[in-house]
N, C-alpha and C. Protein backbone atom coordinates (compact mmCIF):
# COMPACT_ATOMS: atom_id res chain seq x y z
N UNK A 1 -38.72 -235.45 221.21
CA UNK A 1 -39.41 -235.72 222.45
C UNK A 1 -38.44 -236.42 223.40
N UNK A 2 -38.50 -235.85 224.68
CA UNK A 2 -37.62 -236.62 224.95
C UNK A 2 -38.55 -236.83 226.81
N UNK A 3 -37.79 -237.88 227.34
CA UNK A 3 -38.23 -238.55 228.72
C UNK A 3 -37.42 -238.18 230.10
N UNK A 4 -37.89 -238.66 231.18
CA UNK A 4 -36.99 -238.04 232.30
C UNK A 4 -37.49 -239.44 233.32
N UNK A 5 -36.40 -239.81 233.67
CA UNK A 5 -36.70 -240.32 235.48
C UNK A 5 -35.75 -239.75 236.34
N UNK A 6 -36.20 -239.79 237.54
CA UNK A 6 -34.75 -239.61 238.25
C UNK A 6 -35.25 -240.22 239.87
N UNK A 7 -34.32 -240.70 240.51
CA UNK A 7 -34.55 -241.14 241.25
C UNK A 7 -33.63 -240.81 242.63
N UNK A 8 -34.65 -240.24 243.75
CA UNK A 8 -33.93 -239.81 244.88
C UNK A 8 -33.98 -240.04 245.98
N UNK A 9 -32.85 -239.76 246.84
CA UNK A 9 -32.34 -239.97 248.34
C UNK A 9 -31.90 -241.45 248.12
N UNK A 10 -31.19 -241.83 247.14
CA UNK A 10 -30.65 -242.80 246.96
C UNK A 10 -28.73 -243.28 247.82
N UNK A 11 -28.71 -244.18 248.81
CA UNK A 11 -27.76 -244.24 249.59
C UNK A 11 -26.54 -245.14 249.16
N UNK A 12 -26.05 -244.16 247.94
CA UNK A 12 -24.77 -244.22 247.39
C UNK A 12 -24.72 -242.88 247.88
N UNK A 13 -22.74 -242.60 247.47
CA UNK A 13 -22.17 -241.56 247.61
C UNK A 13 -22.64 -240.76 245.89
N UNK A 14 -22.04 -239.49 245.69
CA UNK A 14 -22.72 -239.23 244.06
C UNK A 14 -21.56 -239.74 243.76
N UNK A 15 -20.30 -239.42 244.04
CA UNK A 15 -18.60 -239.60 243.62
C UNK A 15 -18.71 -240.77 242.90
N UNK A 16 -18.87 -241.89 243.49
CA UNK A 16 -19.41 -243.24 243.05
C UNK A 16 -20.26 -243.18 241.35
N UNK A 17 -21.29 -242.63 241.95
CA UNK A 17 -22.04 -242.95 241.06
C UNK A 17 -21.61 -242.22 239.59
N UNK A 18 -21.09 -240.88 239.68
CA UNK A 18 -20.97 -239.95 238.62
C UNK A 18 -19.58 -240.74 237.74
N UNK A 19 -18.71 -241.48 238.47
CA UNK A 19 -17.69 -242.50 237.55
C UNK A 19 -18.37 -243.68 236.43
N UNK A 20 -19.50 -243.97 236.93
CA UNK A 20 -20.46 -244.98 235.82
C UNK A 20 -21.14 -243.88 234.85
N UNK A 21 -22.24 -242.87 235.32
CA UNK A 21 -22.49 -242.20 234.58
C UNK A 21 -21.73 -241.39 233.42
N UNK A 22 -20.71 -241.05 233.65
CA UNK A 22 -19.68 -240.89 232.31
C UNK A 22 -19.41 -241.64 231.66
N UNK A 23 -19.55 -242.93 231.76
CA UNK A 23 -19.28 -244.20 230.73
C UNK A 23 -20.50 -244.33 229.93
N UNK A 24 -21.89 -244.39 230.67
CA UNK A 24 -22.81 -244.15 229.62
C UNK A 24 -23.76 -243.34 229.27
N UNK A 25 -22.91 -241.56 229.38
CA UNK A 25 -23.80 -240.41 228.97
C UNK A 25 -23.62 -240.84 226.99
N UNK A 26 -24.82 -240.45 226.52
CA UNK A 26 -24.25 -240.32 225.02
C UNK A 26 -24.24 -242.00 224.46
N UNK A 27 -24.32 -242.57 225.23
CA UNK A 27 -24.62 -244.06 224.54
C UNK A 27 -26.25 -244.28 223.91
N UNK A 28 -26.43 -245.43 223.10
CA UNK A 28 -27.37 -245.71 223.35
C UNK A 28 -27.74 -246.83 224.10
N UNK A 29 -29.39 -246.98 224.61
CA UNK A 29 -29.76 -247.49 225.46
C UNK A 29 -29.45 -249.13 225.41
N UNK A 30 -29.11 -249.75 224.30
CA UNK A 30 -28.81 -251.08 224.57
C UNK A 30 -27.34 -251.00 224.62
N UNK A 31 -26.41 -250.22 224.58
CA UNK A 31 -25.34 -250.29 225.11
C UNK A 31 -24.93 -249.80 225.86
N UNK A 32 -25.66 -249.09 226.63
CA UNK A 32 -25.95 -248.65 227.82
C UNK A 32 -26.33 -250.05 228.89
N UNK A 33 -26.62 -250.68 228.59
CA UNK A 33 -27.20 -251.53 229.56
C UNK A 33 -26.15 -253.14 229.66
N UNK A 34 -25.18 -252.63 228.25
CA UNK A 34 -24.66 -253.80 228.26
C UNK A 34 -23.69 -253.46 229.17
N UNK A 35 -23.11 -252.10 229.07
CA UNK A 35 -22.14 -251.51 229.97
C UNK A 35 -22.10 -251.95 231.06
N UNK A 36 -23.72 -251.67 232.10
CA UNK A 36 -23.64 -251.34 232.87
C UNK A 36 -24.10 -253.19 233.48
N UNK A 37 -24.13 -253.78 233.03
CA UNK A 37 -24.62 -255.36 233.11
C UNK A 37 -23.07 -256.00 233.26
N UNK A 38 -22.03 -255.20 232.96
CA UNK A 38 -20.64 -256.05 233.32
C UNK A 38 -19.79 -254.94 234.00
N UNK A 39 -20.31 -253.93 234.90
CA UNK A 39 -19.35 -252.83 235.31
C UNK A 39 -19.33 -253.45 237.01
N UNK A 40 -18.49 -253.66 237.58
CA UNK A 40 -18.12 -254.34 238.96
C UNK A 40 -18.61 -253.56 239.81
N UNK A 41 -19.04 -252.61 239.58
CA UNK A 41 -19.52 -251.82 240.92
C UNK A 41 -20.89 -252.19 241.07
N UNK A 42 -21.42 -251.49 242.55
CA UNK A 42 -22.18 -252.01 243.09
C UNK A 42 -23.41 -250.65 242.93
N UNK A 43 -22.93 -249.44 242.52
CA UNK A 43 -23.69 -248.61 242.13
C UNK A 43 -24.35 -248.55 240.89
N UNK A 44 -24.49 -249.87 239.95
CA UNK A 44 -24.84 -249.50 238.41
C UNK A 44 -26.56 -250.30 238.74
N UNK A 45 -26.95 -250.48 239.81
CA UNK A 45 -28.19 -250.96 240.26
C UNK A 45 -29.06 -250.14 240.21
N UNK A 46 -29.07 -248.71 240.85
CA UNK A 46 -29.78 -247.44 240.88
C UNK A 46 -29.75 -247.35 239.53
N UNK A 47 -28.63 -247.15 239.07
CA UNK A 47 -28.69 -246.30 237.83
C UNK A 47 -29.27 -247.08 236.19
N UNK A 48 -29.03 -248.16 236.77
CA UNK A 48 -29.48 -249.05 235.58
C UNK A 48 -31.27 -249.30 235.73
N UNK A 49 -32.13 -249.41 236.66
CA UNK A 49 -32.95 -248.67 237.27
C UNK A 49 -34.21 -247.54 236.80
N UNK A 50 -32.82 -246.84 237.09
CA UNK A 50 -33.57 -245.44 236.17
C UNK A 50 -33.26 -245.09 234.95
N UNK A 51 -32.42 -245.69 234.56
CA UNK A 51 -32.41 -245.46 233.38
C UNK A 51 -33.57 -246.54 232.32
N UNK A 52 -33.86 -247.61 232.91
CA UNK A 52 -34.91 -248.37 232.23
C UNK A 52 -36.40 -247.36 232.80
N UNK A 53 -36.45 -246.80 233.46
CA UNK A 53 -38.08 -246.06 234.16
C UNK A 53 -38.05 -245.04 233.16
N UNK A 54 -36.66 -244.23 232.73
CA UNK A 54 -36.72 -243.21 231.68
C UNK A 54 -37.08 -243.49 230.32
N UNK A 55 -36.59 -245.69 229.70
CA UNK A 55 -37.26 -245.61 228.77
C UNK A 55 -38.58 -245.89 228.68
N UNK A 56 -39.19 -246.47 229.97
CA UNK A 56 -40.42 -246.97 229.96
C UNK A 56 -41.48 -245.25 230.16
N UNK A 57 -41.53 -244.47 230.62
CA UNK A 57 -41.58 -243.46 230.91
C UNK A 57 -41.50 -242.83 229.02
N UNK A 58 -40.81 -242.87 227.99
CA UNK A 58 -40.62 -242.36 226.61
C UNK A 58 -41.45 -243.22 225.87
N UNK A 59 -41.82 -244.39 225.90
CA UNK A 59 -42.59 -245.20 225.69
C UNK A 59 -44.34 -244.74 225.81
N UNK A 60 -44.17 -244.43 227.09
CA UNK A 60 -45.45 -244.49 227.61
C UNK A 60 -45.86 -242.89 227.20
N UNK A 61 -44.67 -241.86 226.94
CA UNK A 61 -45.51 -240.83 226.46
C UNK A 61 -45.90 -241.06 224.89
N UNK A 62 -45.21 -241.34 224.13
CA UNK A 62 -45.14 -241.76 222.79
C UNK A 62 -46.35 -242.12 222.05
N UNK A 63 -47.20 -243.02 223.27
CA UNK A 63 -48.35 -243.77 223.40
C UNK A 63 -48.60 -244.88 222.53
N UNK A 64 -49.40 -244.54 220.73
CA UNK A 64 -49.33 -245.88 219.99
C UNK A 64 -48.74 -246.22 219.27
N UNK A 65 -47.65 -245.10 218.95
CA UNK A 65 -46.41 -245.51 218.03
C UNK A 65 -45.49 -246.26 218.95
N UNK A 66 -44.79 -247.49 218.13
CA UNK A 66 -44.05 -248.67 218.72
C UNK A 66 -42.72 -247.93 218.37
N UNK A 67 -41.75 -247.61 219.70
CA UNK A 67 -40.49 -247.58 219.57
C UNK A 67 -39.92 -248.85 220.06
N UNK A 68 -38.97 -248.98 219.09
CA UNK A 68 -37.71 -249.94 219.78
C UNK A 68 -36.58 -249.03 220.91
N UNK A 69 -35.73 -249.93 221.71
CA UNK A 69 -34.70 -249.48 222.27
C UNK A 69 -33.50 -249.06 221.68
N UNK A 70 -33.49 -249.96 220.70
CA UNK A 70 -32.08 -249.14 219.34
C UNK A 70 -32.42 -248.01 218.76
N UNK A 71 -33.36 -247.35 219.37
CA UNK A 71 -33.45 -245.96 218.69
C UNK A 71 -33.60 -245.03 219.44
N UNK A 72 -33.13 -245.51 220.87
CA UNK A 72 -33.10 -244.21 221.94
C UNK A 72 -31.59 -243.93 222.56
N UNK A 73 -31.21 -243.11 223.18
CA UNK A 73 -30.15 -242.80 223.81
C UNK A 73 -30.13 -241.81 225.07
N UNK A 74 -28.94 -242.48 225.66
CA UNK A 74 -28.75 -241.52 226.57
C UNK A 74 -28.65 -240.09 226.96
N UNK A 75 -29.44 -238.92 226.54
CA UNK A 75 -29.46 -237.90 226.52
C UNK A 75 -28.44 -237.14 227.31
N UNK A 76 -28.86 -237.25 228.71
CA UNK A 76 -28.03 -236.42 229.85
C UNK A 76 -28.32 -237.46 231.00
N UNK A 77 -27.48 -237.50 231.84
CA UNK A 77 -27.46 -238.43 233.05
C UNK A 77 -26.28 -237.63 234.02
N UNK A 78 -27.13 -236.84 235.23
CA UNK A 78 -26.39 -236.37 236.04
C UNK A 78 -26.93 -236.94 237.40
N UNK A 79 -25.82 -236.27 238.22
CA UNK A 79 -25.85 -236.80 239.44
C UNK A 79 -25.91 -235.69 240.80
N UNK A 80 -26.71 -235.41 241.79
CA UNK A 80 -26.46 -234.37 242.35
C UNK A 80 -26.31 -235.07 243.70
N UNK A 81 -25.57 -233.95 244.58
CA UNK A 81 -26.38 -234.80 246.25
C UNK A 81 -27.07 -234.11 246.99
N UNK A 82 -27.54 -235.61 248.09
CA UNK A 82 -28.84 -235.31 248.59
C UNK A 82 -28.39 -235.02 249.39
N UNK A 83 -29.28 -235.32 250.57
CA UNK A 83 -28.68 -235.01 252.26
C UNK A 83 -27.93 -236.22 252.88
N UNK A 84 -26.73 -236.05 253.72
CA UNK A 84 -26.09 -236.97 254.48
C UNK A 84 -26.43 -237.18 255.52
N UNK A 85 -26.76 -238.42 255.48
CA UNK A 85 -26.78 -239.11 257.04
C UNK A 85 -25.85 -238.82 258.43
N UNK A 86 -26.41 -238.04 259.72
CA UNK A 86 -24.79 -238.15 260.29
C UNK A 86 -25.22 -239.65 261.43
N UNK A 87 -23.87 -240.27 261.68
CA UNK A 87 -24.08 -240.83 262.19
C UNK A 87 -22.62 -240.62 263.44
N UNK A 88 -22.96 -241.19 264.51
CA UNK A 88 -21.51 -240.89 265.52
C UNK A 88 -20.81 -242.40 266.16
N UNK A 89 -19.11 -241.89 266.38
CA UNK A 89 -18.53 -243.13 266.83
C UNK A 89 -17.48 -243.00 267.64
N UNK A 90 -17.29 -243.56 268.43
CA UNK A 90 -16.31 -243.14 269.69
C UNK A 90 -15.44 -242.92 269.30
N UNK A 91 -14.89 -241.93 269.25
CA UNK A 91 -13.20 -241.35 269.01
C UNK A 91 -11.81 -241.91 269.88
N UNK A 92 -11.29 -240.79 269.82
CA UNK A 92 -9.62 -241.02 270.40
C UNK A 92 -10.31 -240.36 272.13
N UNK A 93 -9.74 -240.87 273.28
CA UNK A 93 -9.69 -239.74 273.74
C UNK A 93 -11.32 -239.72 274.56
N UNK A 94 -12.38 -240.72 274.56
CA UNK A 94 -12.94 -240.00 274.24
C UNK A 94 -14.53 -239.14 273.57
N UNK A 95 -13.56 -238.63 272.65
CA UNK A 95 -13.99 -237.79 272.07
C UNK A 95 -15.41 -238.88 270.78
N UNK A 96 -16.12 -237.80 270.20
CA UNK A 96 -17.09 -238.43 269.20
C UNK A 96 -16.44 -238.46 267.79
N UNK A 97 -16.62 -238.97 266.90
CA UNK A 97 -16.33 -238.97 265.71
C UNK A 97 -17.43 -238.89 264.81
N UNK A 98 -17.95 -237.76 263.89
CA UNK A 98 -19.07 -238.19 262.88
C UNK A 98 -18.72 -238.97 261.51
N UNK A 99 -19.63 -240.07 261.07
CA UNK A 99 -19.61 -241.03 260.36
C UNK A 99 -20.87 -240.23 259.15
N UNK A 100 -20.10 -239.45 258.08
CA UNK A 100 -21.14 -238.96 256.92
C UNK A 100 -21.97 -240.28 256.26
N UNK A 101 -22.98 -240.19 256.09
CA UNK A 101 -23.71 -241.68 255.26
C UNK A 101 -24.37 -240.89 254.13
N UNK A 102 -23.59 -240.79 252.93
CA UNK A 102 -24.20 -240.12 251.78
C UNK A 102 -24.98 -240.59 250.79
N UNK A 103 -25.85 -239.44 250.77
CA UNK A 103 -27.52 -239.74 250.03
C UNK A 103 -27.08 -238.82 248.09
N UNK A 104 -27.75 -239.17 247.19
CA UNK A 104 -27.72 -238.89 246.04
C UNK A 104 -28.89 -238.62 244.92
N UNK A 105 -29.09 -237.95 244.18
CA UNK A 105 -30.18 -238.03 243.54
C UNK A 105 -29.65 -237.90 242.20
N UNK A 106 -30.00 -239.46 241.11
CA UNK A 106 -30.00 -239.86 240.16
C UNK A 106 -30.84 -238.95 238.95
N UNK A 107 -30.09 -238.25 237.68
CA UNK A 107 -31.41 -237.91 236.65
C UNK A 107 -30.85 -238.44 235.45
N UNK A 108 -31.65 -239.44 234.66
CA UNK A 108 -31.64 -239.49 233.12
C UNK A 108 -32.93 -238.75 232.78
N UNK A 109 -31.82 -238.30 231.46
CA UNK A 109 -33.05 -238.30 230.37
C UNK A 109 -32.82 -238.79 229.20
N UNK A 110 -33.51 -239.50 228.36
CA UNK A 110 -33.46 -240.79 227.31
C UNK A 110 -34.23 -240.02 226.34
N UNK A 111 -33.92 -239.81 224.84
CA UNK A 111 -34.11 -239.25 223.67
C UNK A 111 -34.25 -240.23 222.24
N UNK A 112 -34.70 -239.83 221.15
CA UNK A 112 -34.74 -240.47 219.98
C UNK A 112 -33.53 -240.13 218.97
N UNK A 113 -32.75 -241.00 218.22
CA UNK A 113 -32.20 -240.56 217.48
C UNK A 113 -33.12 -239.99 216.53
N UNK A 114 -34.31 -240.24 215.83
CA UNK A 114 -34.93 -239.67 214.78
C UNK A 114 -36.31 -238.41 215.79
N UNK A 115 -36.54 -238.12 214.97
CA UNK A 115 -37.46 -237.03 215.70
C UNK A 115 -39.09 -237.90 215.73
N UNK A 116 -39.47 -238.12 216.84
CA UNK A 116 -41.28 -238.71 216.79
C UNK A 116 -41.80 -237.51 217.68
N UNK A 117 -43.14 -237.37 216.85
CA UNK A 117 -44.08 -236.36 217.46
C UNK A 117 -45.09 -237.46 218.08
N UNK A 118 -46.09 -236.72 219.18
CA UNK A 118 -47.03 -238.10 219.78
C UNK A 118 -47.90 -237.82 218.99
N UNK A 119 -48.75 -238.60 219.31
CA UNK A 119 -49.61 -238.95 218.31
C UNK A 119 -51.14 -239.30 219.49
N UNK A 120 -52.42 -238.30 219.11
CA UNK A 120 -53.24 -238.79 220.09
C UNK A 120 -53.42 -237.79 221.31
N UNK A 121 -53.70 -238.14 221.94
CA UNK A 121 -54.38 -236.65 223.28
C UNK A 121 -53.13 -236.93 224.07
């Protein structure tokens, strides 16, 4: 069974973001979080984020069986983009300059190492 969040029109660049996400595709979720709790960038906010909504979200399908977090992992965590902002600024000359302001859309999905079926409607 596995979970999904993803979260969009988020105003990071993806470039940004897809350098953290390779550090913790394939982890699991508490080292996933330790990662991303000492990584200097300013993009591991979104992503740390959704990646907790994806386990709360696996949780909540699961329903009355109690999972822990040491028994989930990072499944897949990609990054796509959204739409860019244009924005304009006086050039040379002149002339206009456009200023791109890039938008992104975040997806985990968070899995069990052991296999749980739900249990219940």
């Amino acid at each position: 069974m596995i979970a999904r969040a993803i979260k969009r029109y988020e105003r990071v660049s993806p470039r940004k973001v897809k350098m953290i996400l390779d550090i913790i595709r394939g982890k699991g979720i508490m080292e996933a979080r330790a990662l991303l709790q000492f990584h200097p960038s300013r993009s591991k906010i979104p992503i740390l984020k959704t990646m907790n909504s994806a386990v709360a979200n696996f949780k909540s399908n699961v329903g009355t069986i109690r999972v822990d977090d040491s028994e989930l992992y990072v499944k897949e965590a990609t990054v796509d983009a959204g739409p860019a902002l244009k924005r304009w600024r006086p050039g040379f000359r002149g002339t206009a300059d456009m200023i791109r302001r890039r938008t992104c859309h975040i997806k985990v999905i968070v899995d069990s190492y052991k296999p749980i079926e739900k249990k219940g409607g």
